[in-house]
Protein backbone atom coordinates (compact mmCIF):
# COMPACT_ATOMS: atom_id res chain seq x y z
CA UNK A 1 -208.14 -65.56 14.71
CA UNK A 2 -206.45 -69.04 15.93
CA UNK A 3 -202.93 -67.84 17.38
CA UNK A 4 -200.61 -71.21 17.38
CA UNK A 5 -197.43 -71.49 17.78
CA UNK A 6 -196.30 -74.93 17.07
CA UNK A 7 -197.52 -74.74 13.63
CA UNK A 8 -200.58 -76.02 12.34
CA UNK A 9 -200.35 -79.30 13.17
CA UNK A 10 -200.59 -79.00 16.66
CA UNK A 11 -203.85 -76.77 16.46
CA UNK A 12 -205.42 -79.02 14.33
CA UNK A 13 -204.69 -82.14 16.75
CA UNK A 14 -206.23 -80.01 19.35
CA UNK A 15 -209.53 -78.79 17.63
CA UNK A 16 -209.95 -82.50 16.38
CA UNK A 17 -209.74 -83.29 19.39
CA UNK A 18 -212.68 -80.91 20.37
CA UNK A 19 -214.89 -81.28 17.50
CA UNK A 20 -214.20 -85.10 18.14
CA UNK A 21 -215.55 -84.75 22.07
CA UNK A 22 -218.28 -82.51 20.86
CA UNK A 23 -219.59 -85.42 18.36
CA UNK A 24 -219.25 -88.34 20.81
CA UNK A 25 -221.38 -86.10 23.57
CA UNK A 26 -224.19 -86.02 20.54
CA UNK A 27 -224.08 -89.47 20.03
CA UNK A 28 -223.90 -90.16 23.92
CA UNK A 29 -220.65 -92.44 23.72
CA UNK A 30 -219.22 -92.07 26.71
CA UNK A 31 -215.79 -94.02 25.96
CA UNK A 32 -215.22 -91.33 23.57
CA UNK A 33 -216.58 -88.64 25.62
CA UNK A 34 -213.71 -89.48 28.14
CA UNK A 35 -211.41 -90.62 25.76
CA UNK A 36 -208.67 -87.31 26.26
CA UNK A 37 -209.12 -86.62 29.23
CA UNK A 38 -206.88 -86.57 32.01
CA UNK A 39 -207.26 -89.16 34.87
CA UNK A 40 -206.90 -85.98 37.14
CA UNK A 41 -209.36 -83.66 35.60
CA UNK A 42 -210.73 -80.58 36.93
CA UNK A 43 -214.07 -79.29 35.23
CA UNK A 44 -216.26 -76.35 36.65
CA UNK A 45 -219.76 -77.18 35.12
CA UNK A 46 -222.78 -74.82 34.88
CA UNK A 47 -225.23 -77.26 36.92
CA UNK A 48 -224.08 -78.53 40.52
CA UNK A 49 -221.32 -79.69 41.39
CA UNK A 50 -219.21 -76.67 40.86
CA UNK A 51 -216.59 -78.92 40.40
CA UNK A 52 -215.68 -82.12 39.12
CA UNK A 53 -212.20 -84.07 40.29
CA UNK A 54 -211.28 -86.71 38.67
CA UNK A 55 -212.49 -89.01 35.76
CA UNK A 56 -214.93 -90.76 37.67
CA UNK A 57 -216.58 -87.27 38.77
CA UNK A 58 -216.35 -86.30 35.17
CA UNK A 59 -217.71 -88.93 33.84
CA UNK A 60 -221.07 -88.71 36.46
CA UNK A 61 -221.65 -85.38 35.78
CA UNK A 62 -222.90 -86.43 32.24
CA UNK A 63 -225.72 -88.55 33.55
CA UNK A 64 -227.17 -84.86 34.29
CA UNK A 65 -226.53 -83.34 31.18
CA UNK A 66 -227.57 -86.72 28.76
CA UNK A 67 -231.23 -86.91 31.48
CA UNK A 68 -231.63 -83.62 29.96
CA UNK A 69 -231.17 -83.31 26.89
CA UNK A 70 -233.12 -85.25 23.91
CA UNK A 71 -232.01 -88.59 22.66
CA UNK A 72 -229.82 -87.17 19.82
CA UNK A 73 -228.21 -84.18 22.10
CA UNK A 74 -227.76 -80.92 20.65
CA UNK A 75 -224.12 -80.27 21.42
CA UNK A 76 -222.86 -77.52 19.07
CA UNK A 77 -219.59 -75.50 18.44
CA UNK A 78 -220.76 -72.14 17.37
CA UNK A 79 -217.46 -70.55 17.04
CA UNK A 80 -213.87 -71.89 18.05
CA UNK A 81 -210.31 -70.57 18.91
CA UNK A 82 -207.45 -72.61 19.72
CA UNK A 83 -204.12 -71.52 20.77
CA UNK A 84 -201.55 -74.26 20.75
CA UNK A 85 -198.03 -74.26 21.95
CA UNK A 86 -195.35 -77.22 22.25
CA UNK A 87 -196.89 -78.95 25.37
CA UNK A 88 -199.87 -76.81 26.41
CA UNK A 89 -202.75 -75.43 24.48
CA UNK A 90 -206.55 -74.22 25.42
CA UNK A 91 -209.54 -73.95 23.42
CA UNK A 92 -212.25 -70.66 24.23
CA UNK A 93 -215.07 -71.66 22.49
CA UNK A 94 -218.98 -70.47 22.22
CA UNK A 95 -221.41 -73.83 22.26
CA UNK A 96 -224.86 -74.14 22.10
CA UNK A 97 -226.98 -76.80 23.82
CA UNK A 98 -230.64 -77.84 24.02
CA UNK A 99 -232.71 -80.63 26.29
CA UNK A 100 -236.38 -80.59 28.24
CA UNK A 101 -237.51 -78.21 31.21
CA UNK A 102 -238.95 -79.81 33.90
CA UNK A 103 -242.70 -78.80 32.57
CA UNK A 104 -241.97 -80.15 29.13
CA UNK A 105 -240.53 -77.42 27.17
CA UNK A 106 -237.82 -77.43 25.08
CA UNK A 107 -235.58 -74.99 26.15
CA UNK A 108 -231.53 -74.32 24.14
CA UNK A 109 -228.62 -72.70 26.62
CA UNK A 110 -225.78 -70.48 24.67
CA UNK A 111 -222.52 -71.71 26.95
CA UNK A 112 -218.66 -70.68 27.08
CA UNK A 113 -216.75 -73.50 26.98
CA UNK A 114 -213.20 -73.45 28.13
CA UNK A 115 -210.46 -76.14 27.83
CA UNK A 116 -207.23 -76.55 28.69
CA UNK A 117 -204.78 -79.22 27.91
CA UNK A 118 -201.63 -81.07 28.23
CA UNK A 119 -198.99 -83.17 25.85
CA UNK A 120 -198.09 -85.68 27.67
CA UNK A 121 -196.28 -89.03 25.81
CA UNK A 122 -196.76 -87.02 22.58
CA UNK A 123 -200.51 -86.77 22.85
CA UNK A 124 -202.87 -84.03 23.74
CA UNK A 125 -204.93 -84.44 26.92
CA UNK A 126 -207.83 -82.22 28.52
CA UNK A 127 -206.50 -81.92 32.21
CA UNK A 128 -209.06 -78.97 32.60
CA UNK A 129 -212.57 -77.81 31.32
CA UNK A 130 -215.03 -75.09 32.54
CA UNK A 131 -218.58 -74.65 31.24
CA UNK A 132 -220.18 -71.46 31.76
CA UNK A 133 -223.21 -69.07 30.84
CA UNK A 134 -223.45 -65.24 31.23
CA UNK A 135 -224.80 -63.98 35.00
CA UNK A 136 -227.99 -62.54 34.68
CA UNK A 137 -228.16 -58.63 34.72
């Protein structure tokens, strides 16, 4: 269940937002991939780097992800929950994504995908993301 406090306006801004981000990374359009996010940004990714700083490190580790996956990326929410107060808010989500293995295969990666973001000037912005998949056992 989606726990807001700031009424449902501000947790539907917020998974717009997402569902917005997610559709732009499907259709590769990186203006819009960006397009929230903090100049400052801080992502922990699930291929190297660990970490991303900045926009400009954000915005590079995408090459990776877009060389791959197919043309048309697979870039799915699965399930979403977004809890939204008056100036901060973060998004735990389950995503699924798909590209090519080195020898050719298709291959599709369940991921957790948490955000976290600001209001700042009245609008929502991602000042922090984390990608992550389950250690193996």
């Amino acid at each position: 269940m989606d726990e807001n406090r700031n009424g449902p306006t501000a947790e539907a801004e917020v998974r717009r937002i997402v569902e917005d981000w997610a559709a732009a990374v499907r259709r590769r359009d990186f203006a819009a991939i960006l397009r929230n996010h903090s100049p400052d940004i801080l992502m922990f990714d699930v291929p190297p780097p660990f970490q991303s700083k900045g926009i400009d490190a954000y915005r590079k580790a995408w090459d990776l992800f877009f060389a791959w996956a197919p043309e048309r990326a697979v870039f799915d929410i699965k399930e979403m929950h977004v809890t939204a107060g008056n100036d901060v808010a973060f998004v735990a989500a389950a995503m699924k994504c798909a590209g090519d293995e080195a020898d050719g295969k298709g291959a599709e990666l369940d991921f957790r995908l948490t955000i976290g973001l600001r209001k700042v000037a009245d609008q929502w912005v991602i000042v922090h993301e984390h990608h992550s998949v389950p250690a193996d056992q």
